[in-house]
C-alpha atoms as a PDB file:
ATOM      1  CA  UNK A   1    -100.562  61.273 -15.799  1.00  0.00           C
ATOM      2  CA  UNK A   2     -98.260  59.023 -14.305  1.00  0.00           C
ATOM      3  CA  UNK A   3     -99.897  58.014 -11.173  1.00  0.00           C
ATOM      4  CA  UNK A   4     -96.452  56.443  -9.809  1.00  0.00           C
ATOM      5  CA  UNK A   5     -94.765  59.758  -9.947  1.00  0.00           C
ATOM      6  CA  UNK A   6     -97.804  61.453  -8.556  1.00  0.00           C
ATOM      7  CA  UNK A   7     -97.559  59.329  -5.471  1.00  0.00           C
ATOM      8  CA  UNK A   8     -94.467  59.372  -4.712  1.00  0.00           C
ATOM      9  CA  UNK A   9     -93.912  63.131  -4.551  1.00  0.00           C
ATOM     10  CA  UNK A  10     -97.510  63.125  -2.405  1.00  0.00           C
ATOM     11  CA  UNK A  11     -96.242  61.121  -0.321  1.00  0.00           C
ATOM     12  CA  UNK A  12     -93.506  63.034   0.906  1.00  0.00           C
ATOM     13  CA  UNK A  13     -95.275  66.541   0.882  1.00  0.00           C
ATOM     14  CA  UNK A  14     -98.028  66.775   2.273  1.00  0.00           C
ATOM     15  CA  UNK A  15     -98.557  62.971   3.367  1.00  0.00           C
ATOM     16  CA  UNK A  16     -95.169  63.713   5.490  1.00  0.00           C
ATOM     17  CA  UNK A  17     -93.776  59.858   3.937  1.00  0.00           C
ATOM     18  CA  UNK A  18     -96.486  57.552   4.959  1.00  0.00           C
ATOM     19  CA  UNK A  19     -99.518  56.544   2.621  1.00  0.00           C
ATOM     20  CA  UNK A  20    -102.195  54.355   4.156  1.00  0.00           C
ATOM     21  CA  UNK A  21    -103.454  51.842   1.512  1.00  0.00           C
ATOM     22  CA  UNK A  22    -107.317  54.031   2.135  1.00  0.00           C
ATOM     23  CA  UNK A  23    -105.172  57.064   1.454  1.00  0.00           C
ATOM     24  CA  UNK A  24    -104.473  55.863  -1.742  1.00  0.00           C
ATOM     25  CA  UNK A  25    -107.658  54.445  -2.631  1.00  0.00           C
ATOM     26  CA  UNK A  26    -109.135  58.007  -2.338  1.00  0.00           C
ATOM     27  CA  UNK A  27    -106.753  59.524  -3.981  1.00  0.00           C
ATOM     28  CA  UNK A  28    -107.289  57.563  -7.092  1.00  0.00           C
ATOM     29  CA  UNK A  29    -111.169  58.286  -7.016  1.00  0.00           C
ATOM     30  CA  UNK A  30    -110.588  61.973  -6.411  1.00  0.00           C
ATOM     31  CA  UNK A  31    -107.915  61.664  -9.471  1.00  0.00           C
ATOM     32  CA  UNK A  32    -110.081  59.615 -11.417  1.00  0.00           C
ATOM     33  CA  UNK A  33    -112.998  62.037 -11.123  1.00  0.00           C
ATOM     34  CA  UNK A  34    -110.788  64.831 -11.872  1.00  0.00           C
ATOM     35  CA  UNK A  35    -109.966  63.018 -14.905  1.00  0.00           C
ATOM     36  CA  UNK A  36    -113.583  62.820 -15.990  1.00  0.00           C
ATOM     37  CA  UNK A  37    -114.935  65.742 -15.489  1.00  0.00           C
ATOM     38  CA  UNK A  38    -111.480  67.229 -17.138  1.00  0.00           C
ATOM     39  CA  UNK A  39    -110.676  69.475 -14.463  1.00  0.00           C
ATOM     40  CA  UNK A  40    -106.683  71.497 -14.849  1.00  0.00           C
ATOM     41  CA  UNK A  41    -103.959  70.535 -12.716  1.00  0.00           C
ATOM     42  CA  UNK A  42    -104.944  73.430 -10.941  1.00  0.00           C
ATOM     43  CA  UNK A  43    -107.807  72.744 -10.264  1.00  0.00           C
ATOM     44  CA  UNK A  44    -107.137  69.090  -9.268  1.00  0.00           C
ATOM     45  CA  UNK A  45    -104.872  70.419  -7.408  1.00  0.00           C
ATOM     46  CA  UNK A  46    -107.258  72.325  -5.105  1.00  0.00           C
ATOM     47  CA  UNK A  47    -110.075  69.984  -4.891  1.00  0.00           C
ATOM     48  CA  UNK A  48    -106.966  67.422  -3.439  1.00  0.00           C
ATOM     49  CA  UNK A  49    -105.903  70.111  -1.066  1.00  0.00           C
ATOM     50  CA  UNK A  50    -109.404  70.652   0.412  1.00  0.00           C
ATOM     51  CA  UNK A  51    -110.548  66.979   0.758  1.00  0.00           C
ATOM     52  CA  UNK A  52    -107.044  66.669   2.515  1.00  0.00           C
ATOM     53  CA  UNK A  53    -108.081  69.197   5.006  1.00  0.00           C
ATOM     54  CA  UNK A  54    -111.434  68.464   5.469  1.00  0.00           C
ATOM     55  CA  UNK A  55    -110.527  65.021   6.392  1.00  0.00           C
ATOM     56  CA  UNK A  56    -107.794  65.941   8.603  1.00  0.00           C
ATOM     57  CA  UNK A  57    -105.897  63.918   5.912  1.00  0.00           C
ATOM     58  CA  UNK A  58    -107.242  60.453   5.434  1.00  0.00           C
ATOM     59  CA  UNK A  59    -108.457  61.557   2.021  1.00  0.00           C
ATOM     60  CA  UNK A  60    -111.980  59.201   3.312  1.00  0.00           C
ATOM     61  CA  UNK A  61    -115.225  60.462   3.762  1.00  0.00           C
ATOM     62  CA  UNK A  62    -115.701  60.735   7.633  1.00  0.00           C
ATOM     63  CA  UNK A  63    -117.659  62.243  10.618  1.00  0.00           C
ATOM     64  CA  UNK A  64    -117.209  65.560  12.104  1.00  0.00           C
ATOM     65  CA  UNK A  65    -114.726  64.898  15.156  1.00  0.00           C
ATOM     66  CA  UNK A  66    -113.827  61.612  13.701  1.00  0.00           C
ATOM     67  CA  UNK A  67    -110.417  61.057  15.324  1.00  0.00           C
ATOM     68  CA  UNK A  68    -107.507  59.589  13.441  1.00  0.00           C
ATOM     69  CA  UNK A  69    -107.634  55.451  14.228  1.00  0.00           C
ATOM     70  CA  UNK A  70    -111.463  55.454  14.306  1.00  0.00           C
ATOM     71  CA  UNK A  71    -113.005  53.375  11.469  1.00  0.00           C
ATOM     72  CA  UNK A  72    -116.530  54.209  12.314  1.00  0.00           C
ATOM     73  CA  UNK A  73    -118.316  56.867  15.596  1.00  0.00           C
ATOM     74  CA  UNK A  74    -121.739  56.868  16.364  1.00  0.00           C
ATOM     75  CA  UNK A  75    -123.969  60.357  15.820  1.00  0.00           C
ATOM     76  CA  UNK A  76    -124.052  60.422  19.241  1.00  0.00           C
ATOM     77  CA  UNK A  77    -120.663  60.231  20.263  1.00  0.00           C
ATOM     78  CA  UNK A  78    -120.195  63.131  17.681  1.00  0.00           C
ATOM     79  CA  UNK A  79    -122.782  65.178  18.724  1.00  0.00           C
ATOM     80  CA  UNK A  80    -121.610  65.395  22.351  1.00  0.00           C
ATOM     81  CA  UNK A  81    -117.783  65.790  21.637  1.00  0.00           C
ATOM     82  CA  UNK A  82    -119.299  68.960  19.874  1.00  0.00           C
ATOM     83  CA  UNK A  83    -120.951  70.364  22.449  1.00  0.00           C
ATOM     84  CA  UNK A  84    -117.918  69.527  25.008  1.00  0.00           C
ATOM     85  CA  UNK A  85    -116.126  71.627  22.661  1.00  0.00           C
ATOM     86  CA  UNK A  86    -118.834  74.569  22.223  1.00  0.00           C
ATOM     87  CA  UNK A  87    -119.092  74.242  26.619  1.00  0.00           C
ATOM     88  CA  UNK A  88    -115.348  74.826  26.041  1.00  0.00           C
ATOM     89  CA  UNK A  89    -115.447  77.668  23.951  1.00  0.00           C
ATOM     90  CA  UNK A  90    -113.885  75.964  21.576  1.00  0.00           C
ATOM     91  CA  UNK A  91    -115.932  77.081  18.510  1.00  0.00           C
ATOM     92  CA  UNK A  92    -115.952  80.614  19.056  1.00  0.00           C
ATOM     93  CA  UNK A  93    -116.836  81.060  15.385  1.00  0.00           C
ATOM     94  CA  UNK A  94    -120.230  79.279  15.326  1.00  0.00           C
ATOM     95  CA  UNK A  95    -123.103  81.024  16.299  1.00  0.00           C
ATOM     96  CA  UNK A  96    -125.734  78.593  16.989  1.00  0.00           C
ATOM     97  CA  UNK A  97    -125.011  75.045  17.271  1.00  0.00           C
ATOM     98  CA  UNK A  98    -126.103  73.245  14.519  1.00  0.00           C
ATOM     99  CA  UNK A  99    -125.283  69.875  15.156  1.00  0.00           C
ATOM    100  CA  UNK A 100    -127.395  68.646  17.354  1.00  0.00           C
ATOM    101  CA  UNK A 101    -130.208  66.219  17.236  1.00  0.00           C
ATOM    102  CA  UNK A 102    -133.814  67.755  15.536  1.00  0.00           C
ATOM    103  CA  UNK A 103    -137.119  66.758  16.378  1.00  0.00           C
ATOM    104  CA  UNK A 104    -136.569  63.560  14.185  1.00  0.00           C
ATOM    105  CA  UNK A 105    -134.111  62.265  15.222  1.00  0.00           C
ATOM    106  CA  UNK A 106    -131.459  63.545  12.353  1.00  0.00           C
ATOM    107  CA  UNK A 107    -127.773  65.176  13.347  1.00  0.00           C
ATOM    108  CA  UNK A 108    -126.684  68.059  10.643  1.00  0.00           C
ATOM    109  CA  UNK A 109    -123.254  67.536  11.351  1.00  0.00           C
ATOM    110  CA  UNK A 110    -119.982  67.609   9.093  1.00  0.00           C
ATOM    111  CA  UNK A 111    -119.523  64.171   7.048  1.00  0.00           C
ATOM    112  CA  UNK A 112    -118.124  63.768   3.640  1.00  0.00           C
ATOM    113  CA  UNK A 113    -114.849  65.205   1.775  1.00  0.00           C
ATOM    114  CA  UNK A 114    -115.849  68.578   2.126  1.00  0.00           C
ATOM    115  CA  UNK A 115    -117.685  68.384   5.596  1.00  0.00           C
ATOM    116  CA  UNK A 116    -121.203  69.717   4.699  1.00  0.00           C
ATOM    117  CA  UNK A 117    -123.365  71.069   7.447  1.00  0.00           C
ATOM    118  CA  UNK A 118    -127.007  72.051   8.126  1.00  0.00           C
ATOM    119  CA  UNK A 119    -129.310  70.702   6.700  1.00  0.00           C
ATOM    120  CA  UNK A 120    -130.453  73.131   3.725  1.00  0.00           C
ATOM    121  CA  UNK A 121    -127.009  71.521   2.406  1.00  0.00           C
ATOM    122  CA  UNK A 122    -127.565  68.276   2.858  1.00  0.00           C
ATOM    123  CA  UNK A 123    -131.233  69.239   0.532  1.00  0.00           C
ATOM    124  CA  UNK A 124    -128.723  70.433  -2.160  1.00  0.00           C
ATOM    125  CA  UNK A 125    -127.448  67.464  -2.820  1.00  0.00           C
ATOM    126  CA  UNK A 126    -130.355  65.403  -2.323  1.00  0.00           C
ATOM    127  CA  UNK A 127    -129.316  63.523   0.873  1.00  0.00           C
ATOM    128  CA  UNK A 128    -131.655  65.272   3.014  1.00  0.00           C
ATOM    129  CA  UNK A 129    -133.188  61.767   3.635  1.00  0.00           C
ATOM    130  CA  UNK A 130    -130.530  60.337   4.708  1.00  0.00           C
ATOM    131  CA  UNK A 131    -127.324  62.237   5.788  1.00  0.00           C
ATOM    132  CA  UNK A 132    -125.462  59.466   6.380  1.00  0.00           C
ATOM    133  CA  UNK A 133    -124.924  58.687   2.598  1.00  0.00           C
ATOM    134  CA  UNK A 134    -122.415  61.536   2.252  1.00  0.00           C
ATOM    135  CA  UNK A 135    -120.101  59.112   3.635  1.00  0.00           C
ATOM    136  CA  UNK A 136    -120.420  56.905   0.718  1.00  0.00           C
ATOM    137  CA  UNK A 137    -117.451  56.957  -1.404  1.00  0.00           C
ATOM    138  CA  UNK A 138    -119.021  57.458  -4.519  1.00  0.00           C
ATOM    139  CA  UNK A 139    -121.877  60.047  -3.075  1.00  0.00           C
ATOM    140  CA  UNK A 140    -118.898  62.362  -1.430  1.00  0.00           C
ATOM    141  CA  UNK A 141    -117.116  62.594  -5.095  1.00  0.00           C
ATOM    142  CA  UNK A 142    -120.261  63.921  -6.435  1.00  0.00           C
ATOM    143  CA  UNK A 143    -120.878  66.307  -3.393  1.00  0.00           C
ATOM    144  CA  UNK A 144    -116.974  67.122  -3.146  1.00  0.00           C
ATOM    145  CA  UNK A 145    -116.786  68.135  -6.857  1.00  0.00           C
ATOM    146  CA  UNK A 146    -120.574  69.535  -7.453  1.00  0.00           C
ATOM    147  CA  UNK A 147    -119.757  71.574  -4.477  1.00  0.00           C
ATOM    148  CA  UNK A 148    -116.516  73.352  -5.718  1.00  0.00           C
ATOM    149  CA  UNK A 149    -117.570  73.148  -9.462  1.00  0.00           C
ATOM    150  CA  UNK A 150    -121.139  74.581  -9.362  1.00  0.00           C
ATOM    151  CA  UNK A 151    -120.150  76.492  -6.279  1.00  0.00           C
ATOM    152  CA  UNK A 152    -123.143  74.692  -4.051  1.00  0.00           C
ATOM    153  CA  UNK A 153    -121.426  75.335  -1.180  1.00  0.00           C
ATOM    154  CA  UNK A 154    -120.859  79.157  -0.659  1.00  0.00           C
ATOM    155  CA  UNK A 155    -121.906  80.312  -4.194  1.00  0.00           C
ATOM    156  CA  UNK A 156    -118.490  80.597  -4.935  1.00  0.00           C
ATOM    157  CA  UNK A 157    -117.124  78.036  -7.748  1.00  0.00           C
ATOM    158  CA  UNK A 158    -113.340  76.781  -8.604  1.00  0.00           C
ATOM    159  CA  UNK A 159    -113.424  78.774 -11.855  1.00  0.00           C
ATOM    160  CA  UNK A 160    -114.137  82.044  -9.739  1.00  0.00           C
ATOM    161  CA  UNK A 161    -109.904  81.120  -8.602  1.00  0.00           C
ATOM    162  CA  UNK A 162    -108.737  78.951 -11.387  1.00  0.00           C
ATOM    163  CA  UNK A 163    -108.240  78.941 -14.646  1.00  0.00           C
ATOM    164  CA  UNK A 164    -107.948  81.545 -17.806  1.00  0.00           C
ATOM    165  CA  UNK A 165    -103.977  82.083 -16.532  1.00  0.00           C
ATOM    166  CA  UNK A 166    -105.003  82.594 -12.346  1.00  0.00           C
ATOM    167  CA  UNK A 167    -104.616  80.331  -9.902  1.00  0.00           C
ATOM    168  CA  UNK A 168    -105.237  81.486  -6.224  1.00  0.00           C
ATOM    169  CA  UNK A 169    -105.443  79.154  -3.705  1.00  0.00           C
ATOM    170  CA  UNK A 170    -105.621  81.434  -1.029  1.00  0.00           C
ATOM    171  CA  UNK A 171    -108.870  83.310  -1.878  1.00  0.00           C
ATOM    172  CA  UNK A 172    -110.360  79.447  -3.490  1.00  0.00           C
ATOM    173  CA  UNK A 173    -110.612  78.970   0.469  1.00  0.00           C
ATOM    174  CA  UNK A 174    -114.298  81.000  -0.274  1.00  0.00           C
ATOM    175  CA  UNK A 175    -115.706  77.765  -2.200  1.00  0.00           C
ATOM    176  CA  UNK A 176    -115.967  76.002   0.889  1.00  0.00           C
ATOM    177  CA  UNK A 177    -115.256  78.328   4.018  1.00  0.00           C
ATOM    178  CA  UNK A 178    -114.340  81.952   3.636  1.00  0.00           C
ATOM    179  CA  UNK A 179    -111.337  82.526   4.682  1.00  0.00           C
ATOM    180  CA  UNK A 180    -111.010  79.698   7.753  1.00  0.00           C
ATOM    181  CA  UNK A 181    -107.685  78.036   7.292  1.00  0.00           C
ATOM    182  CA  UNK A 182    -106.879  79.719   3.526  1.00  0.00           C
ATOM    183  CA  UNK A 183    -102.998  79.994   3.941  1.00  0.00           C
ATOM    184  CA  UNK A 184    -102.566  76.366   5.210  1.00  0.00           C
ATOM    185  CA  UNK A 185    -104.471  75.047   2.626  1.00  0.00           C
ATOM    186  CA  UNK A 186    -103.018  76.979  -0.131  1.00  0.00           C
ATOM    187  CA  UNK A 187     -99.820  75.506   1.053  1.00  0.00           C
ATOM    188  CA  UNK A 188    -101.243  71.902   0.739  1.00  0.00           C
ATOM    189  CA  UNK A 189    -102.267  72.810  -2.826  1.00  0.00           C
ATOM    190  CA  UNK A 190     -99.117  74.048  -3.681  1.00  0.00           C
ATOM    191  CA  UNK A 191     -97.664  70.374  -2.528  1.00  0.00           C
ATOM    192  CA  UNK A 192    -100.218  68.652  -5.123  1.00  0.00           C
ATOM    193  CA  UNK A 193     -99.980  71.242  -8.013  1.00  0.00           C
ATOM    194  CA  UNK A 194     -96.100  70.189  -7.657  1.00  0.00           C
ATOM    195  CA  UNK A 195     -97.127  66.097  -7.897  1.00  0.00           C
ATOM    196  CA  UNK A 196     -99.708  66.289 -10.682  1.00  0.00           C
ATOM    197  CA  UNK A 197     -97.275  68.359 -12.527  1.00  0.00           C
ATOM    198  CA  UNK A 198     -93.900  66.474 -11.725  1.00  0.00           C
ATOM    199  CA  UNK A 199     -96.459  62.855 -12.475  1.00  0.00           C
ATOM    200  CA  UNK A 200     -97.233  65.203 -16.100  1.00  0.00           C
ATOM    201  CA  UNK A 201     -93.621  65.496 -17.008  1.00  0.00           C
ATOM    202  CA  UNK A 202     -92.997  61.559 -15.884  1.00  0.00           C
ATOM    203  CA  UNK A 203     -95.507  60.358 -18.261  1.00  0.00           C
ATOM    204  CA  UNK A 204     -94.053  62.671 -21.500  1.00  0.00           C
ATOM    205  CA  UNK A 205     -90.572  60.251 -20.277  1.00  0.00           C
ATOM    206  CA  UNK A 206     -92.378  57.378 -19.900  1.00  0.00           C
ATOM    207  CA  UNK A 207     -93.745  57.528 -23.334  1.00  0.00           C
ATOM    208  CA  UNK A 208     -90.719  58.110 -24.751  1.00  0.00           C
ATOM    209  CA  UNK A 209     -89.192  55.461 -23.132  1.00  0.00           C
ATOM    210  CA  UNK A 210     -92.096  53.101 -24.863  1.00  0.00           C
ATOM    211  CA  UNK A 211     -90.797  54.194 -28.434  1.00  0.00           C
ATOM    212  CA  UNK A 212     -90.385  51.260 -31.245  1.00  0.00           C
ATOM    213  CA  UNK A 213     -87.295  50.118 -31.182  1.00  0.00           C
ATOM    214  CA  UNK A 214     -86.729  50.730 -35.259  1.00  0.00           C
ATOM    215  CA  UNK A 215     -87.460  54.671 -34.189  1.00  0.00           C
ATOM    216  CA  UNK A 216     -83.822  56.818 -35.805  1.00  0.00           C
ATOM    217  CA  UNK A 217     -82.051  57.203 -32.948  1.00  0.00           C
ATOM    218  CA  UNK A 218     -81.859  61.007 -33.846  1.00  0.00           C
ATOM    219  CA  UNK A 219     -85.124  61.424 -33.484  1.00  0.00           C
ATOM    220  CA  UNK A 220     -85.375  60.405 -29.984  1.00  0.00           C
ATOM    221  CA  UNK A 221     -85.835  63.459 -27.326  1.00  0.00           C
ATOM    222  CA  UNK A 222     -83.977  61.771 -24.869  1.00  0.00           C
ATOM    223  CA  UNK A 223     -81.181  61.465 -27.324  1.00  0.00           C
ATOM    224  CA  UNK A 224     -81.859  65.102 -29.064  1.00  0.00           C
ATOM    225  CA  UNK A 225     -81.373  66.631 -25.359  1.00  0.00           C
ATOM    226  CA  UNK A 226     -77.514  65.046 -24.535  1.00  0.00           C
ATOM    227  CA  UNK A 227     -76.323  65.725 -27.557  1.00  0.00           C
ATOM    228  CA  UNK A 228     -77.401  69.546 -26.939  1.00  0.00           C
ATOM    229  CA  UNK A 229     -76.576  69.340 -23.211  1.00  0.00           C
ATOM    230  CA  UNK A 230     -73.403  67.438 -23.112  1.00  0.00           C
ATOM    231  CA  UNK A 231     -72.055  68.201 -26.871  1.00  0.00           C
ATOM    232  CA  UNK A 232     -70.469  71.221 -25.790  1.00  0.00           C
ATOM    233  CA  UNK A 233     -69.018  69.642 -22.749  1.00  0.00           C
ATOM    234  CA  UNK A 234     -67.461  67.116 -24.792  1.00  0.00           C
ATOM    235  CA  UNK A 235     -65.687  69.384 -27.465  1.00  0.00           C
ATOM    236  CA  UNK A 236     -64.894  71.151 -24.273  1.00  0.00           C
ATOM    237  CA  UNK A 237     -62.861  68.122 -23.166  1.00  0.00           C
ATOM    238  CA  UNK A 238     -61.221  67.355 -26.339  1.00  0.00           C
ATOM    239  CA  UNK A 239     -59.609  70.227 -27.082  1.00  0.00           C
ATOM    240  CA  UNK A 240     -58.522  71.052 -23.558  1.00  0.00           C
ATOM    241  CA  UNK A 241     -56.729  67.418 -23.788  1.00  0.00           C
ATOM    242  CA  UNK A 242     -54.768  68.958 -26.569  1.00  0.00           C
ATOM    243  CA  UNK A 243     -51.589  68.747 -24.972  1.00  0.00           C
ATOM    244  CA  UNK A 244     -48.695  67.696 -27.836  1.00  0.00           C
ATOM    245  CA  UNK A 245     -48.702  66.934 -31.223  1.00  0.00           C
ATOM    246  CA  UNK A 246     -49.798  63.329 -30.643  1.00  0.00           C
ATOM    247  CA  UNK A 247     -52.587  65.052 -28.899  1.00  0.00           C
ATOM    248  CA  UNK A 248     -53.567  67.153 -31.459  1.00  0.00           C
ATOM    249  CA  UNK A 249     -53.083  64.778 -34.337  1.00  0.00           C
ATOM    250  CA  UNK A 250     -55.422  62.690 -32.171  1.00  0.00           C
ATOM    251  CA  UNK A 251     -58.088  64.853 -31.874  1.00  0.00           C
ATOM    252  CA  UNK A 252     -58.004  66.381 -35.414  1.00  0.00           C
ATOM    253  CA  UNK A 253     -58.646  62.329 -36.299  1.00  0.00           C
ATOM    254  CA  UNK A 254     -61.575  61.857 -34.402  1.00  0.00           C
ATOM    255  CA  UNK A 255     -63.472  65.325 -35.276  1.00  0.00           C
ATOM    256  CA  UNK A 256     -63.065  63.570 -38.967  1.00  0.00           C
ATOM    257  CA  UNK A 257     -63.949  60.866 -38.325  1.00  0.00           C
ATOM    258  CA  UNK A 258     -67.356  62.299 -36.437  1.00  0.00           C
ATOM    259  CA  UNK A 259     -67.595  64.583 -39.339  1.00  0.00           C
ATOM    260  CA  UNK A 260     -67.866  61.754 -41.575  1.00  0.00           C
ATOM    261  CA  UNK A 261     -70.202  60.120 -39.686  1.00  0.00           C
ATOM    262  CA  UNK A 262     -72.387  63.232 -39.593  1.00  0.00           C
ATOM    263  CA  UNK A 263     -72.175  63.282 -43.571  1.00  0.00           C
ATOM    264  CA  UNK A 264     -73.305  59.547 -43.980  1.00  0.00           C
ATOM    265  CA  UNK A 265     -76.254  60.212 -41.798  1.00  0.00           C
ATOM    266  CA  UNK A 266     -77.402  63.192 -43.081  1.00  0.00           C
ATOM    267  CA  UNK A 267     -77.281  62.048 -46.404  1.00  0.00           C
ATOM    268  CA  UNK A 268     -79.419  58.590 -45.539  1.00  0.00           C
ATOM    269  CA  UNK A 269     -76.225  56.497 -45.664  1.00  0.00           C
ATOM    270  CA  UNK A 270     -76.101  55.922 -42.460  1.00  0.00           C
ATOM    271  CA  UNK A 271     -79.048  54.973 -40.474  1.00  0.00           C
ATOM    272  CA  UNK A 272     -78.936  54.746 -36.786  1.00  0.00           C
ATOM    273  CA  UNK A 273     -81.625  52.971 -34.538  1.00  0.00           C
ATOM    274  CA  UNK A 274     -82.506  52.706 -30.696  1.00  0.00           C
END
């Protein structure tokens, strides 16, 4: 993959232009796990789209409620912006309130890339001890992916939505949250199926741009592709220059000429190099 490419058509959609030097940095370790674990574009695709979300786009492991700005909010601060919003009815969706403080002392709020709560999830992924390590970098990879892989979040897995000639992004909303938000995140995976796949063709260029110079000409793609593109244009041209007889005689002296040149090459007389 050619990471350049992949940035630079992130950055306009979904990153709206702007990439934050932690942006990036995330980015790379969600691409580089990816990588390892040799997930499809698809795929890739879809674990990038849900991180985005789930971190309101900072592509960082953070707090629940973290806003955008804040490097760092205390469990407490968290805690009681959630229940300002549950006083508000602003979480008409959860039940019981599961973020608050238990009888020792720990907060089963939403931290990480994929915002696990309660703590029977935290126990999945062996953090139980600590919560706060799911906002290590290298501990939310291995939840973020072990989640959506395995399908330790909701039972449902990314191969359940991807792969085997499907991709849906809409219904791959299950892996992490039923159906909360499915449309708008479909449409952010749709932005990085289009990078990781423009970055795929950039790197098939890039390579042939990194040819040996002794390569036969001829044998270039690049090379292979205007002569079948633009040939016909150029014939085109000559003959509608064809005006007179000086014209013609013209012409008729330069398609021998070219079909001369042909001949020598074809036959190994005539070798031409990049």
């Amino acid at each position: 993959m050619n990471r350049t490419t992949f940035f630079a058509y992130a950055r306009r959609a979904p990153f709206g232009g702007r990439l934050s030097q932690q942006q990036v940095d995330g980015l790379n370790a969600i691409l580089d796990e990816a990588e390892k674990r040799r997930l499809s574009d698809e795929e890739t695709a879809y674990v990038l789209a849900t991180a985005f979300h789930e971190t309101a786009a900072r592509m960082w492991p953070i707090k629940e409620t973290q806003k955008a700005g804040e490097k760092s909010v205390s469990d407490k601060i968290v805690v009681s912006r959630l229940d300002n919003a549950w006083a508000a009815g602003k979480l008409k969706q959860v039940k019981k309130p599961y973020w608050r403080f238990d009888n020792f002392g720990m907060a089963w709020f939403g931290r990480g890339f994929a915002q696990i709560t309660h703590e029977p999830n935290y126990k999945k992924f062996g953090i139980a001890d600590d919560p706060s390590k799911a906002l290590e970098l290298s501990t939310a990879i291995r939840v973020l992916f072990e989640g959506m892989i395995d399908g330790k979040f909701t039972g449902h897995k990314l191969s359940d939505y991807f792969g085997d000639g499907k991709a849906d992004p809409e219904g791959g909303r299950r892996i992490v949250n039923g159906t909360d938000k499915a449309r708008l995140i479909a449409g952010y995976y749709r932005n990085f199926f289009d990078s990781l796949t423009a970055a795929r063709a950039n790197k098939q260029e890039a390579q042939e741009a990194s040819l040996p110079d002794d390569k036969p000409l001829l044998e270039s793609n690049a090379i292979k592709t205007i002569i079948a593109a633009g040939g016909g244009t150029f014939v085109t041209g000559l003959l509608n220059a064809v005006s007179n007889p000086w014209a013609f005689a013209t012409v008729a002296l330069v398609a021998v000429m070219a079909g001369t040149g042909f001949w020598l090459w074809r036959s190994g007389k005539l070798e031409l190099r990049r």
